[in-house]
Protein backbone atom coordinates (compact mmCIF):
# COMPACT_ATOMS: atom_id res chain seq x y z
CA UNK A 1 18.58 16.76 -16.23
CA UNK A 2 16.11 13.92 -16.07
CA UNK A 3 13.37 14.02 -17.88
CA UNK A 4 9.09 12.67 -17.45
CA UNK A 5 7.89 12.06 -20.63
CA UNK A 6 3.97 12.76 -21.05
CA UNK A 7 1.77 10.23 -22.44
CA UNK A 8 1.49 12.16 -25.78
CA UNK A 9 5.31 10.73 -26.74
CA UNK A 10 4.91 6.96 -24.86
CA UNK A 11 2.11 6.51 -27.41
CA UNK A 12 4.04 7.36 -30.60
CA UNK A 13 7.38 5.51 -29.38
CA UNK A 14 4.30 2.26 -28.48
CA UNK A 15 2.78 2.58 -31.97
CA UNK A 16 4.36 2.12 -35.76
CA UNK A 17 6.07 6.01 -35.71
CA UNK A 18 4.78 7.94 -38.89
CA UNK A 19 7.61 9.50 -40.77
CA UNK A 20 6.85 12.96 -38.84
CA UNK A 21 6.86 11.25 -35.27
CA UNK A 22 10.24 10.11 -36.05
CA UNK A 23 12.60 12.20 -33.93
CA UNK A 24 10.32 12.38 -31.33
CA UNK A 25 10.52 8.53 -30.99
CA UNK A 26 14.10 8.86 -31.32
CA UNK A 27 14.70 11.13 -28.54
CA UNK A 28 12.87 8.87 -25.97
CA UNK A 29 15.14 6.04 -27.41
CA UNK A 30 17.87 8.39 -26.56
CA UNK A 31 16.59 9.71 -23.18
CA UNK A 32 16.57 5.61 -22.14
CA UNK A 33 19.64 4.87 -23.18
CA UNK A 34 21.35 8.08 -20.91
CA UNK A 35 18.98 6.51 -18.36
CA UNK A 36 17.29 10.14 -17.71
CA UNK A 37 13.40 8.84 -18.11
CA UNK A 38 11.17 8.75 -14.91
CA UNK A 39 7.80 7.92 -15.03
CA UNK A 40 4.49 9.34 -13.32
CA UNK A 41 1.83 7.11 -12.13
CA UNK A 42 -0.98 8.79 -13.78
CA UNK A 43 1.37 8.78 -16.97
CA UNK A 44 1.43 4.77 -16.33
CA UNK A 45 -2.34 4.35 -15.48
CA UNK A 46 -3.34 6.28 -18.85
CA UNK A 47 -0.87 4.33 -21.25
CA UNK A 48 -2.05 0.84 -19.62
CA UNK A 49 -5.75 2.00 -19.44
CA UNK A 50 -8.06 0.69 -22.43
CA UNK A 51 -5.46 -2.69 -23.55
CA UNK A 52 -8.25 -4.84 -24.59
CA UNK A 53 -6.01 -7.97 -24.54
CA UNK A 54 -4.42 -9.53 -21.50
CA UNK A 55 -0.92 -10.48 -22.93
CA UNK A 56 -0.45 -6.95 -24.73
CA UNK A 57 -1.29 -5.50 -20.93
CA UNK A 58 1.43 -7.40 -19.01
CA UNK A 59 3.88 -7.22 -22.02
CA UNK A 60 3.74 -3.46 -21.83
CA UNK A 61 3.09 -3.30 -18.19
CA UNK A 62 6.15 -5.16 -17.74
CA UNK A 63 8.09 -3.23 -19.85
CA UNK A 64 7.14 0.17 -17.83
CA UNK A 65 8.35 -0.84 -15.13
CA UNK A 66 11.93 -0.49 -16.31
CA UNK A 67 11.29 3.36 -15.77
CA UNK A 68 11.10 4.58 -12.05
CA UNK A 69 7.90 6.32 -10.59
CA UNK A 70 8.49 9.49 -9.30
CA UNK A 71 6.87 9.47 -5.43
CA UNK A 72 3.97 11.77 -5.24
CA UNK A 73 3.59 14.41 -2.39
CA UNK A 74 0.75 16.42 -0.65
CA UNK A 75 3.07 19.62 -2.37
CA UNK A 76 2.96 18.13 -5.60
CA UNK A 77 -1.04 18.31 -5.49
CA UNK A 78 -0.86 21.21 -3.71
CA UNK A 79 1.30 22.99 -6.38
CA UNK A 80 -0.60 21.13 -9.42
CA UNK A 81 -3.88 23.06 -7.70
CA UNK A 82 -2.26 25.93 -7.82
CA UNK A 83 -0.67 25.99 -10.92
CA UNK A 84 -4.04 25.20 -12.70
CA UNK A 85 -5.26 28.44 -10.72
CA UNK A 86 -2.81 30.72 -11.99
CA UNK A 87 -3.33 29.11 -15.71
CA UNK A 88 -6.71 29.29 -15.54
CA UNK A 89 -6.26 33.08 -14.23
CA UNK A 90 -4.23 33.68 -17.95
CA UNK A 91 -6.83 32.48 -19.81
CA UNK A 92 -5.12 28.86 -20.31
CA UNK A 93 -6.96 25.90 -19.50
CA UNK A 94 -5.56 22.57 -18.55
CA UNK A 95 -6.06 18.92 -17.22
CA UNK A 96 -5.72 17.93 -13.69
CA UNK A 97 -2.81 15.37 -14.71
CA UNK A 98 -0.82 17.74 -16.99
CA UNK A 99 -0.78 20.41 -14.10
CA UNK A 100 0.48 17.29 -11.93
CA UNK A 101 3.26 16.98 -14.37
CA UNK A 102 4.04 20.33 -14.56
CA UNK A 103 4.11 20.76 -10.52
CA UNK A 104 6.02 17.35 -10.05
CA UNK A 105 8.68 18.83 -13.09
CA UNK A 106 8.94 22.10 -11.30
CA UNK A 107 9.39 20.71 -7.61
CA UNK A 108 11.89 18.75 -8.62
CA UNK A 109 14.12 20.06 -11.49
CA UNK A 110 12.72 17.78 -14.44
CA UNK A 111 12.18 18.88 -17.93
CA UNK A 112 8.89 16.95 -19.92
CA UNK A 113 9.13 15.39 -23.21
CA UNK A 114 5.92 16.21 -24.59
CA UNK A 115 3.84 16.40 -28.30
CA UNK A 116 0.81 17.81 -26.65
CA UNK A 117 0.89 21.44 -27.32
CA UNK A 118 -1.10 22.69 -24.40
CA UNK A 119 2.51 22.29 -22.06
CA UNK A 120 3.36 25.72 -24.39
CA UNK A 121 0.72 27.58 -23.12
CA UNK A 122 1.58 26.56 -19.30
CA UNK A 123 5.20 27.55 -19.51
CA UNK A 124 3.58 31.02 -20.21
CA UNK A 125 2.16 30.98 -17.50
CA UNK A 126 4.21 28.56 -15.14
CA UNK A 127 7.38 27.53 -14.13
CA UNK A 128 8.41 24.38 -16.47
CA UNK A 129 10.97 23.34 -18.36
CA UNK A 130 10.39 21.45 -21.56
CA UNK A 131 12.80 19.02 -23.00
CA UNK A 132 13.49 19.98 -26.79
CA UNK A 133 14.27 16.96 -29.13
CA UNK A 134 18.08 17.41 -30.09
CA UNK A 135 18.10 17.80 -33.83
């Protein structure tokens, strides 16, 4: 199963990985290296967003681009919508863009690689498959 890894993950594997966010980092290296990362353009936009210098932009732009976008559809919005309906319905409140990964995931048989711990409280809720780091 392919899996879109959430921003929460792209910033530890970017950054100097503390001791804890070891395996985490380790399982994306992993994930690219079976070639089962895809990418989300709003996943894309927020790690490139806020890269004060020029060369650092490209150099990491450049380097995302190794990982395919997964095509957005009306459904996908459509489903995201509803999906943060039915959270918000069990008392779980999410962003706009993590309901968009959880509808894009669901529509299409992806798992996420995520830190953040809100995705928990969706698969409550929700349909969604998360990727578990292999120990």
């Amino acid at each position: 199963m392919n899996v879109l890894v959430d921003t929460s993950v792209w910033s530890i594997a970017l950054r100097r990985a503390r001791r804890q966010d070891g395996a985490v980092a380790q399982e994306l290296a992993h994930l690219i290296d079976e070639g089962r990362v895809v990418m989300l353009g709003p996943v894309r936009q927020e790690l490139l967003s806020g890269i004060k210098e020029r060369v650092q932009f490209e150099r990491l732009r450049d380097r995302l681009r190794a990982f395919p976008d997964v095509a957005l559809e009306v459904a996908d919005h459509e489903l995201a919508a509803e999906f943060f309906n039915r959270c918000r319905a069990g008392g779980v409140q999410g962003s706009n863009t993590d309901l968009l990964i959880c509808a894009v995931t669901a529509r299409r048989h992806l798992a996420v690689l995520t830190t953040d711990g809100d995705f928990q409280h969706f698969a409550a809720v929700i349909p969604l498959s998360l990727h578990v780091v292999r120990g």
